[in-house]
C-alpha atoms as a PDB file:
ATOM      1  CA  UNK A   1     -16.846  16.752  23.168  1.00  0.00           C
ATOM      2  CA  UNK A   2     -17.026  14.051  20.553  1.00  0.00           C
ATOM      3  CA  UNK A   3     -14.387  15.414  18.308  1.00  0.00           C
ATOM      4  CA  UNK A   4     -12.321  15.877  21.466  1.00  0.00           C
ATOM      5  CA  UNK A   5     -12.430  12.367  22.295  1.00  0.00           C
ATOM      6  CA  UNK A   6     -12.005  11.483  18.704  1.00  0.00           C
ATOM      7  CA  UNK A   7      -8.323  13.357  18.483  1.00  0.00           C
ATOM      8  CA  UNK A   8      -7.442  11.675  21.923  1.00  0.00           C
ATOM      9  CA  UNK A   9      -7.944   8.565  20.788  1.00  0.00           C
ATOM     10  CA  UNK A  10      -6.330   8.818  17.388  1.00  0.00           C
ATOM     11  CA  UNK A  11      -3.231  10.746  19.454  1.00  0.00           C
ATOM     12  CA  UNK A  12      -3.226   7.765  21.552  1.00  0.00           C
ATOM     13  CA  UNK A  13      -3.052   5.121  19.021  1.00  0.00           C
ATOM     14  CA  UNK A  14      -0.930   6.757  16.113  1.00  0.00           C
ATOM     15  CA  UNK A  15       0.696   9.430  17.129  1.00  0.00           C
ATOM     16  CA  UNK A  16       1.844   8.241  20.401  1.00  0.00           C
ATOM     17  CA  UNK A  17       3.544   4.671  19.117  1.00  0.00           C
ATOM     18  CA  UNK A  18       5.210   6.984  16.006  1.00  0.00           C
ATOM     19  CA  UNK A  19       6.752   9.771  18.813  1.00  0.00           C
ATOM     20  CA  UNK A  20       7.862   6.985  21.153  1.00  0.00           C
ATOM     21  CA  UNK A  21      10.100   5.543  18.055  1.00  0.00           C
ATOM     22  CA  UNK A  22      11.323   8.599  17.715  1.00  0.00           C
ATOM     23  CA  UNK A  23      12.896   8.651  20.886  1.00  0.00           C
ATOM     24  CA  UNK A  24      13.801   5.058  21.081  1.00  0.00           C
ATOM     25  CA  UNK A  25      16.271   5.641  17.822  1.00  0.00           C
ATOM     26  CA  UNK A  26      17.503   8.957  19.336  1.00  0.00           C
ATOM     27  CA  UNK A  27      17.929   7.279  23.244  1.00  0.00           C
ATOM     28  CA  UNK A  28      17.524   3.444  22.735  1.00  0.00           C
ATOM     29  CA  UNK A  29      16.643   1.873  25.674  1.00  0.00           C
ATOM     30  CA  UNK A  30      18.569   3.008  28.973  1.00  0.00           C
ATOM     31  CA  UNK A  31      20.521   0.186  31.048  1.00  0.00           C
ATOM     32  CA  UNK A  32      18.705  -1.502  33.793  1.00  0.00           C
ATOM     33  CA  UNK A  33      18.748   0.443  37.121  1.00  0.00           C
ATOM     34  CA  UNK A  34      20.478   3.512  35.046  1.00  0.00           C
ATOM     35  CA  UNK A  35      19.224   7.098  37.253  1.00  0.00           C
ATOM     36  CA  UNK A  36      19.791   8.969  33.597  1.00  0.00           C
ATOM     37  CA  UNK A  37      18.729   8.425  30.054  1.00  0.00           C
ATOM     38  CA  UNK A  38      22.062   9.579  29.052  1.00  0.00           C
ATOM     39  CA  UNK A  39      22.494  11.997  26.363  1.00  0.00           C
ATOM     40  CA  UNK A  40      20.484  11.790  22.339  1.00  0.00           C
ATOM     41  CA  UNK A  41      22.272  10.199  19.842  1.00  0.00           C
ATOM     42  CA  UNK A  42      22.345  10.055  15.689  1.00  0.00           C
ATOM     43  CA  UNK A  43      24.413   6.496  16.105  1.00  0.00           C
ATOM     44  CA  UNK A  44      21.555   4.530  14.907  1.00  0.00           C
ATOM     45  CA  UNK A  45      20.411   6.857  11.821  1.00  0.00           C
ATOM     46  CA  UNK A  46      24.285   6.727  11.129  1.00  0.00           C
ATOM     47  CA  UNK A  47      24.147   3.062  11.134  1.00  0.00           C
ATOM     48  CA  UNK A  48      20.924   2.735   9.050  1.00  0.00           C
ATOM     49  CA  UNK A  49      22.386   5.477   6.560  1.00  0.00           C
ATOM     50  CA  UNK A  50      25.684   3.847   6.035  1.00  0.00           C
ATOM     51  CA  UNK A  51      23.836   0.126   5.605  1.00  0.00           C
ATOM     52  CA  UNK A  52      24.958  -1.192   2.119  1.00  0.00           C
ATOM     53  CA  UNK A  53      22.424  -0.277  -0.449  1.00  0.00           C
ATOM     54  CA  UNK A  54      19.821   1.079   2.024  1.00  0.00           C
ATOM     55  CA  UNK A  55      18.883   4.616   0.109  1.00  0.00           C
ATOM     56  CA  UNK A  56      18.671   2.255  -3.410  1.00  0.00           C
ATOM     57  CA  UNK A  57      16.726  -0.464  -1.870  1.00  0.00           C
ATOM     58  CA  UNK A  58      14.379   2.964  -0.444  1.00  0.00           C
ATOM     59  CA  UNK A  59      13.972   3.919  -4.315  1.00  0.00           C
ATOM     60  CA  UNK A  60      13.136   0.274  -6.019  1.00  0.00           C
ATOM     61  CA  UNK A  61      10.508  -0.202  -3.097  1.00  0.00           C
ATOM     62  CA  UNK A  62       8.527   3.494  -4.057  1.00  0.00           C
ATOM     63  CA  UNK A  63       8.977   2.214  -7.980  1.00  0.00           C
ATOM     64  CA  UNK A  64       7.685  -1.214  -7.369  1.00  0.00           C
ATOM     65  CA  UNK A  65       4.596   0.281  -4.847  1.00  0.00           C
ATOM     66  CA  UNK A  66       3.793   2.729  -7.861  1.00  0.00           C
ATOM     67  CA  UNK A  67       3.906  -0.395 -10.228  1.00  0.00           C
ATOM     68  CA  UNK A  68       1.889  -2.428  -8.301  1.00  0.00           C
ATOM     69  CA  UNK A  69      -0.407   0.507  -7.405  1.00  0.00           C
ATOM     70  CA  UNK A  70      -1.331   1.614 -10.830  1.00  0.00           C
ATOM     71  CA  UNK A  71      -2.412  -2.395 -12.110  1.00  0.00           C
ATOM     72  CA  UNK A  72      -4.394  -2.519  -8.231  1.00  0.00           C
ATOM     73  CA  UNK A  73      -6.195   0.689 -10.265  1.00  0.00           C
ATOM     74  CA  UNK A  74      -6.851  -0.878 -13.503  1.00  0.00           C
ATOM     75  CA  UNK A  75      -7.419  -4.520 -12.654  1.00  0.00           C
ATOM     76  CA  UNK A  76      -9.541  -3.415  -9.451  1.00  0.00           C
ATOM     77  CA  UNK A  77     -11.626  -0.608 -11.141  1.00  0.00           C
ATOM     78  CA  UNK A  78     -12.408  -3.324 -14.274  1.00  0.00           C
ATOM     79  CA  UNK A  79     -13.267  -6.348 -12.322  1.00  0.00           C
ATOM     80  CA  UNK A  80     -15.252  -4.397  -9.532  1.00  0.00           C
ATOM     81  CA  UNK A  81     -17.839  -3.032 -12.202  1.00  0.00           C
ATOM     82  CA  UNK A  82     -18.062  -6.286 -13.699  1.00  0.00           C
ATOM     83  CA  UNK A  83     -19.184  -8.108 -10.447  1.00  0.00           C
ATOM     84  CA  UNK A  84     -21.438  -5.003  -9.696  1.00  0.00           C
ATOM     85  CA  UNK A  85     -23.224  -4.872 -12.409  1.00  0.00           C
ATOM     86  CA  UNK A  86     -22.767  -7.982 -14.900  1.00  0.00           C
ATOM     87  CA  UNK A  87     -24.944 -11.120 -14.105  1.00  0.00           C
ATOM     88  CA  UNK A  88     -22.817 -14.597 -15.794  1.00  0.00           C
ATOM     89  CA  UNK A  89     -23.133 -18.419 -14.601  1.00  0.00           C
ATOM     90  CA  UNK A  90     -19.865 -18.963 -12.223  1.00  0.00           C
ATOM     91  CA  UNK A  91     -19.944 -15.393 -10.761  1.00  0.00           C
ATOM     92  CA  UNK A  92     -20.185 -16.548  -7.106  1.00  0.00           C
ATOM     93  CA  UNK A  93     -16.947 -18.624  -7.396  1.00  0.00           C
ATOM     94  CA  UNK A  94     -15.545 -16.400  -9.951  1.00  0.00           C
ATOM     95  CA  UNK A  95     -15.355 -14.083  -6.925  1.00  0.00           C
ATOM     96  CA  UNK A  96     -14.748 -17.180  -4.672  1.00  0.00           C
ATOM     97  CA  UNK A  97     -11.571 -17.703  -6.238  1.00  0.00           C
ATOM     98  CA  UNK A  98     -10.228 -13.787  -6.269  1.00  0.00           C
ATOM     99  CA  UNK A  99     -10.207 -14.482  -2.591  1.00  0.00           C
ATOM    100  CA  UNK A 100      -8.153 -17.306  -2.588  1.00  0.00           C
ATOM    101  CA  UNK A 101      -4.785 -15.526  -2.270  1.00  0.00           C
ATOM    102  CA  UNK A 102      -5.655 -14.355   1.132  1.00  0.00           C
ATOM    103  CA  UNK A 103      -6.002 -17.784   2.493  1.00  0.00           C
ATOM    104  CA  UNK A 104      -3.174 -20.127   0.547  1.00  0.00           C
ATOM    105  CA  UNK A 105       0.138 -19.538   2.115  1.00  0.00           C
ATOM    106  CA  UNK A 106       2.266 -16.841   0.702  1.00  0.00           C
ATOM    107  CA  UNK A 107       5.201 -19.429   0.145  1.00  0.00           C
ATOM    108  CA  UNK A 108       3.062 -21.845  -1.885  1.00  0.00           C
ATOM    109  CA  UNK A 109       2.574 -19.294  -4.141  1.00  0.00           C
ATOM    110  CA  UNK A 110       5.918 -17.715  -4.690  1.00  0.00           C
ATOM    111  CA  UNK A 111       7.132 -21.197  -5.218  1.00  0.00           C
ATOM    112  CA  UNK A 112       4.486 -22.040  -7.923  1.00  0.00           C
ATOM    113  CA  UNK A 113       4.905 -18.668  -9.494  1.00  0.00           C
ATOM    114  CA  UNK A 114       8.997 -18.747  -9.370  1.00  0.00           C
ATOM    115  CA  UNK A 115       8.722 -21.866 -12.052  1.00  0.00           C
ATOM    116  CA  UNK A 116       6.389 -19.517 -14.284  1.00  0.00           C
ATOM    117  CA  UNK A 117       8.556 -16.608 -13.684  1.00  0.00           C
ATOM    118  CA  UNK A 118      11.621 -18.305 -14.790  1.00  0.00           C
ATOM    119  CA  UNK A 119      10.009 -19.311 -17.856  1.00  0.00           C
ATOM    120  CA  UNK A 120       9.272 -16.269 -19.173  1.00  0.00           C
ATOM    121  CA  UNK A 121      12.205 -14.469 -17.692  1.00  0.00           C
ATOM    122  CA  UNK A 122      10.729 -12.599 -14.648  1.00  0.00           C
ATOM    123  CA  UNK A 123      12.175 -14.156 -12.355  1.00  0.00           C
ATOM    124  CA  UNK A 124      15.180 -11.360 -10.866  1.00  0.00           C
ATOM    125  CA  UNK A 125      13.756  -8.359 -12.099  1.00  0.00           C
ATOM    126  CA  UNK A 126      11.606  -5.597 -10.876  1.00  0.00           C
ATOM    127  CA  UNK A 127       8.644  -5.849 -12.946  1.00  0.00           C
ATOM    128  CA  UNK A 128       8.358  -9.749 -12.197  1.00  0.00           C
ATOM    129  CA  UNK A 129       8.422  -8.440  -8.098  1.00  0.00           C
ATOM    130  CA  UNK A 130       6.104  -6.383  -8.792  1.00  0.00           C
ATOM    131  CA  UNK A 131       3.820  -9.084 -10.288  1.00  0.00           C
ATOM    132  CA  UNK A 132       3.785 -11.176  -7.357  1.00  0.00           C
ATOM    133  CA  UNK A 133       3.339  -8.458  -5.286  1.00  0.00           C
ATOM    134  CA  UNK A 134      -0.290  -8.391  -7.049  1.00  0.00           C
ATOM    135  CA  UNK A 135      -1.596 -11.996  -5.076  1.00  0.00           C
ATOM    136  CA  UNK A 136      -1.834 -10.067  -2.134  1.00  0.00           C
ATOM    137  CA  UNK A 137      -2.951  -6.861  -3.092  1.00  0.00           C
ATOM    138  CA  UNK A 138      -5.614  -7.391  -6.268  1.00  0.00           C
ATOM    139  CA  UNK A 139      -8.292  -9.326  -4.065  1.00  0.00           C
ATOM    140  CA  UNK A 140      -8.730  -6.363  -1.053  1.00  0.00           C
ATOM    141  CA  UNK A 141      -8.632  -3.633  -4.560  1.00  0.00           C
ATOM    142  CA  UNK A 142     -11.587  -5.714  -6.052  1.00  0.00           C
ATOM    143  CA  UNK A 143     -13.324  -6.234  -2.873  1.00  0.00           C
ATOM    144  CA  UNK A 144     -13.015  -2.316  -2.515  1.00  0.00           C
ATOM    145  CA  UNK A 145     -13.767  -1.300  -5.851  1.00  0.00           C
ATOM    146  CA  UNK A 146     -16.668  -3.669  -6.104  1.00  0.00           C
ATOM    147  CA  UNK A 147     -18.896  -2.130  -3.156  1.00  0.00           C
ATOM    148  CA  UNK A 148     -17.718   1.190  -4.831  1.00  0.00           C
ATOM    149  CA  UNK A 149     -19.732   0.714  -7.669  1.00  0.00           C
ATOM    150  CA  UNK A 150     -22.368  -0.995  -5.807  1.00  0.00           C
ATOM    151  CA  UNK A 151     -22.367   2.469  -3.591  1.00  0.00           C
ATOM    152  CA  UNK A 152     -23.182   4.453  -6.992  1.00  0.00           C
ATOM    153  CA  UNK A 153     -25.727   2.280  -8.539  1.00  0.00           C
ATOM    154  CA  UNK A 154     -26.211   1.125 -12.345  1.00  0.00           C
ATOM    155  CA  UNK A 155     -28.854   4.143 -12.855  1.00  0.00           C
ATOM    156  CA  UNK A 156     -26.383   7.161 -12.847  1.00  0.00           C
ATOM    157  CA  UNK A 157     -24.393   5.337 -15.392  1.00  0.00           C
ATOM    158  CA  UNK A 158     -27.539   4.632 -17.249  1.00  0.00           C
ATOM    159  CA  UNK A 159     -28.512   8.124 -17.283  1.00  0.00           C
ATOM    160  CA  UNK A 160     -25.082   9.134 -19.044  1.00  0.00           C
ATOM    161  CA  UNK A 161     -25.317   6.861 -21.474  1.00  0.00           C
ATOM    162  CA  UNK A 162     -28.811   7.593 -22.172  1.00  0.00           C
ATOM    163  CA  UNK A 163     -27.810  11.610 -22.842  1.00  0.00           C
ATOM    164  CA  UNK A 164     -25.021  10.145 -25.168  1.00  0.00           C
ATOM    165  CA  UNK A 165     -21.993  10.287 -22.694  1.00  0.00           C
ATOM    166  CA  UNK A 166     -18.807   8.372 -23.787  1.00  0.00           C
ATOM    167  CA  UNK A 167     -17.603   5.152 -22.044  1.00  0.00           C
ATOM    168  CA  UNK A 168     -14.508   6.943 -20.966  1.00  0.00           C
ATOM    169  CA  UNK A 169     -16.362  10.716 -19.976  1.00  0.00           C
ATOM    170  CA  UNK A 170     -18.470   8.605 -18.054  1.00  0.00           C
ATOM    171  CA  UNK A 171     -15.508   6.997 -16.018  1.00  0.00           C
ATOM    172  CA  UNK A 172     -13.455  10.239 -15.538  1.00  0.00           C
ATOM    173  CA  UNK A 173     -16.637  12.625 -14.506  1.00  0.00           C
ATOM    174  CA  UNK A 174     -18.953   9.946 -12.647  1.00  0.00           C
ATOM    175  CA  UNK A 175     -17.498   7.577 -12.016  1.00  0.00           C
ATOM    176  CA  UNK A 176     -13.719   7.783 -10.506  1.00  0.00           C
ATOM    177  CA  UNK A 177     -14.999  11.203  -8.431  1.00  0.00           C
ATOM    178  CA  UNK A 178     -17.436   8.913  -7.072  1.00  0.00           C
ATOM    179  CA  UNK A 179     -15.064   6.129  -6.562  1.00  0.00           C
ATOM    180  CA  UNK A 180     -12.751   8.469  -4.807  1.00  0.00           C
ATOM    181  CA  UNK A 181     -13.167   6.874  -0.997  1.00  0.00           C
ATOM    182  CA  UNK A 182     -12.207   2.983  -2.894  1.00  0.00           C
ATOM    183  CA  UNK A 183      -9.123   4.754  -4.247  1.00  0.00           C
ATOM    184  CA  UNK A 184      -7.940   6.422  -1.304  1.00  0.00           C
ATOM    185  CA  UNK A 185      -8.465   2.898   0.202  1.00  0.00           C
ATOM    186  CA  UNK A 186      -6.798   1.039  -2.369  1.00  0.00           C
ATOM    187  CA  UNK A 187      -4.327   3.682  -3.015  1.00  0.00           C
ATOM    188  CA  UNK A 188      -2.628   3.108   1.050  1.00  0.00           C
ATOM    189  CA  UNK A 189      -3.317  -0.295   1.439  1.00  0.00           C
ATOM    190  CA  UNK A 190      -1.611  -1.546  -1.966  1.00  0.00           C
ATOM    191  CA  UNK A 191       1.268   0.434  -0.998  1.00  0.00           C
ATOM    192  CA  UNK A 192       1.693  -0.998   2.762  1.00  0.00           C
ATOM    193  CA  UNK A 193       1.305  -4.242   1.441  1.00  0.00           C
ATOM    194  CA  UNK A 194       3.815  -4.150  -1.412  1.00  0.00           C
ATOM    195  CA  UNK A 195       6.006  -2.242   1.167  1.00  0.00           C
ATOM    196  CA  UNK A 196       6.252  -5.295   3.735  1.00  0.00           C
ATOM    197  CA  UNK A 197       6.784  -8.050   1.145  1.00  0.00           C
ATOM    198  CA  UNK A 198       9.639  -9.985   2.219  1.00  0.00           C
ATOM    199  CA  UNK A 199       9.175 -13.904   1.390  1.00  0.00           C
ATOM    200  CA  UNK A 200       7.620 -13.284  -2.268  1.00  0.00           C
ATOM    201  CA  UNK A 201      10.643 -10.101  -2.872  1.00  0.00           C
ATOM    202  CA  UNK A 202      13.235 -12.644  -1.720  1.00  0.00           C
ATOM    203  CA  UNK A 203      11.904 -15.779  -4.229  1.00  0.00           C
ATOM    204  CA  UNK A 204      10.782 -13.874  -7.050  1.00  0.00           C
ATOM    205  CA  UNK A 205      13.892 -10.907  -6.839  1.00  0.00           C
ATOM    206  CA  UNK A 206      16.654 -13.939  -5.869  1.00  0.00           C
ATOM    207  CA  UNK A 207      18.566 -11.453  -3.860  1.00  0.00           C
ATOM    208  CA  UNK A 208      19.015  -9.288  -7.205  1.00  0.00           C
ATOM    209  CA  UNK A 209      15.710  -7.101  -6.250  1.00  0.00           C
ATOM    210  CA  UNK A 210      16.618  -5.897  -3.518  1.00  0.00           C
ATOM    211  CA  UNK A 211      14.082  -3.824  -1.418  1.00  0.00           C
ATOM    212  CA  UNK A 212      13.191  -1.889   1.834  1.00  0.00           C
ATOM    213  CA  UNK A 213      11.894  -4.908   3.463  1.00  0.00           C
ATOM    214  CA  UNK A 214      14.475  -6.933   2.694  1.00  0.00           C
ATOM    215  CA  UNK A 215      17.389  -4.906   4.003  1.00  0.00           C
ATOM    216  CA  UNK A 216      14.741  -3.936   7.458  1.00  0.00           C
ATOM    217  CA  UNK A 217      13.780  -7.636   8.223  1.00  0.00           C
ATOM    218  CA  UNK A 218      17.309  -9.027   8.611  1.00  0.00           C
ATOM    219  CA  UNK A 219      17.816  -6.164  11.718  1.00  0.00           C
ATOM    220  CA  UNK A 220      14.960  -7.383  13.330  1.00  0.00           C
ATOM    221  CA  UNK A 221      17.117 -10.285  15.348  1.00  0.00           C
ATOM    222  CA  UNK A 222      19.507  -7.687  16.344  1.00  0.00           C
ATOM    223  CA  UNK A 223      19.640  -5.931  19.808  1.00  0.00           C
ATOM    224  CA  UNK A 224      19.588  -2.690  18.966  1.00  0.00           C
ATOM    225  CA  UNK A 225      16.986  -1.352  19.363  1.00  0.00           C
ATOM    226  CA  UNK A 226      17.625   2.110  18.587  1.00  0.00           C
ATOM    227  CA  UNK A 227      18.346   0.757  15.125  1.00  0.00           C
ATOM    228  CA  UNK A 228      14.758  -1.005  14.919  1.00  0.00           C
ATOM    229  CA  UNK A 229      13.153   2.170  15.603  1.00  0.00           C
ATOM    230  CA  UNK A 230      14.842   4.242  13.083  1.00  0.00           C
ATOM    231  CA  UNK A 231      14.153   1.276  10.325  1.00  0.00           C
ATOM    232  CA  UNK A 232      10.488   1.583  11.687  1.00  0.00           C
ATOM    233  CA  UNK A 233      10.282   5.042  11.201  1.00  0.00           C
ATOM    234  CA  UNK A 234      11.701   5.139   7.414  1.00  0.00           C
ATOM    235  CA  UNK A 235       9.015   1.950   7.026  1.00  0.00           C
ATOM    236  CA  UNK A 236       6.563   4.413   8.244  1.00  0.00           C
ATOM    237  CA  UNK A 237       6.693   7.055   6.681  1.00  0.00           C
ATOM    238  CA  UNK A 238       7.160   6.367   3.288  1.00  0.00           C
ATOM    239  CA  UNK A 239       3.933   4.793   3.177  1.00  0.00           C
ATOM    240  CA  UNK A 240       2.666   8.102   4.436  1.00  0.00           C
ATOM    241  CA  UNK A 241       4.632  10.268   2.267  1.00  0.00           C
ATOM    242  CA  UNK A 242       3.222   8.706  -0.750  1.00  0.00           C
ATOM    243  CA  UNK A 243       0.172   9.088   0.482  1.00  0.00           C
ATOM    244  CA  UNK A 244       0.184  12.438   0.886  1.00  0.00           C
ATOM    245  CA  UNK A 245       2.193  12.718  -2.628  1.00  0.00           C
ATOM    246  CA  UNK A 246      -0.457  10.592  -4.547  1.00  0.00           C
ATOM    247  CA  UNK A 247      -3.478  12.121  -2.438  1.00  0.00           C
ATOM    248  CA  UNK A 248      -2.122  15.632  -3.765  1.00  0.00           C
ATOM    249  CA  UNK A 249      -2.062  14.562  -7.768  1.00  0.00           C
ATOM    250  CA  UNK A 250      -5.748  13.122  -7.108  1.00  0.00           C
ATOM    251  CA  UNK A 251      -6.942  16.295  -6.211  1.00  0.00           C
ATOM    252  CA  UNK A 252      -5.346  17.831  -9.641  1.00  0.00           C
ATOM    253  CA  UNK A 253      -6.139  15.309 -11.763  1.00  0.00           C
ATOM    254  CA  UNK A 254      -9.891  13.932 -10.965  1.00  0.00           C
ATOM    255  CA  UNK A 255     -12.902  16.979 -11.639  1.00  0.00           C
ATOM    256  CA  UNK A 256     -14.673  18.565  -9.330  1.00  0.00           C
ATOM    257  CA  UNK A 257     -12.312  18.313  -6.381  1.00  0.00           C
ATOM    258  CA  UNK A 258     -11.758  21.989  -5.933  1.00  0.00           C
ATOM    259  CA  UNK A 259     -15.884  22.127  -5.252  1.00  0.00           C
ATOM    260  CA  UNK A 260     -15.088  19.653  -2.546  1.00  0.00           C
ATOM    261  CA  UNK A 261     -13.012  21.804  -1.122  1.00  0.00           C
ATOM    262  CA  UNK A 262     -15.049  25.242  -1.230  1.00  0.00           C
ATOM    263  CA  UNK A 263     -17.868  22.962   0.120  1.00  0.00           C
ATOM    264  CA  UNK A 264     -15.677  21.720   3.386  1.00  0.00           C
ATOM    265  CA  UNK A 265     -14.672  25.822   3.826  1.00  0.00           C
END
């Protein structure tokens, strides 16, 4: 009964919004007082197709999600076990100040980061997007990371070390199989984030980077909305694709996952 009211609700609040674009890019929205829907149409995935740049701008926003994804990994896993298990004067604010991103507005930053940028000649490229795409992203990854390690405890890692395990068999047999529920975490929510960045894409990039978001965002004053609902669909599920993509080369590449998996069958 539970796990029946479980799917419901998860029907109800994912799958029901994600089938209802579907059929608002295929039908749009039928005319006031119209007795018919009138008959499907491709018009709007035409439209979104044949928008300038669209399946390039699809491309550099997957690169520049991996980018960002991959130093959400290092930075994250690093500075998590160091506020787990390291005790130094300042920690409190130290951690404090990781925060801060969340709460200073997004255009303050970009701003005082576009002078740096320039500087050192980030500013219009990819990989200087997909540094600023890190103020938003690297405080939830240490958050996450940090009650990881907390979860596992300094005593398992003092055990290895104790029966003369390496600093890096530790970290790919303990620890990052027990860190697995942080990454999964980490692993979606870096990529929605770096996926929706619009103001800090369009300051940092100058119009040269030019991304998913900031091809979608310009549609949103339009009428259309078949149109909108196609965008949101792509916007969707690319997020969810990678997912599944990056979910898939976890299960390769970190031990004991194929246990897991005889376990759950």
């Amino acid at each position: 009964m539970k796990k029946t009211s479980f799917y419901s609700i998860s029907f109800i609040l994912f799958a029901f919004p994600l089938l209802f674009l579907v059929y608002k890019s295929f039908y749009g929205v039928a005319a006031w007082g119209s007795p018919a829907l009138g008959d499907p149409s491709v018009r709007a995935w035409e439209l979104l197709m044949n928008e300038g740049g669209f399946l390039n701008s699809v491309w550099v926003s997957v690169w520049i999600a991996v980018i960002v994804l991959v130093l959400n990994l290092l930075i994250g896993i690093t500075a998590g076990k160091v506020f787990s298990f390291s005790s130094f004067r300042g920690k409190a604010l130290m951690e404090a100040l990781m925060m801060l991103p969340l709460f200073i507005p997004v255009l303050v930053v970009a701003i005082g980061l576009h002078i740096t940028f320039i500087r050192y000649g980030l500013s219009d490229h990819w990989l200087g997007v997909a540094l600023v795409h890190l103020v938003p992203t690297i405080p939830y990854s240490i958050k996450m990371f940090k009650t990881g390690y907390e979860r596992i405890g300094s005593k398992l890692l003092e055990q290895s070390t104790i029966l003369g395990g390496s600093a890096v068999k530790r970290l790919y047999h303990i620890e990052l199989p027990l860190l697995l529920p942080s990454i999964r975490s980490v692993l979606f929510l870096t990529i929605v984030i770096s996926l929706s960045q619009y103001v800090l894409t369009a300051i940092i990039g100058g119009g040269n980077v030019v991304t998913l978001a900031m091809v979608y965002y310009p549609f949103t004053d339009t009428a259309d909305e078949a149109v909108m609902a196609a965008f949101s669909i792509v916007f969707a599920l690319i997020p969810l694709i990678l997912y599944i993509i990056l979910e898939g080369c976890l299960t390769f590449i970190l031990p004991y996952q194929h246990l897991r998996r005889r376990k759950r069958k």
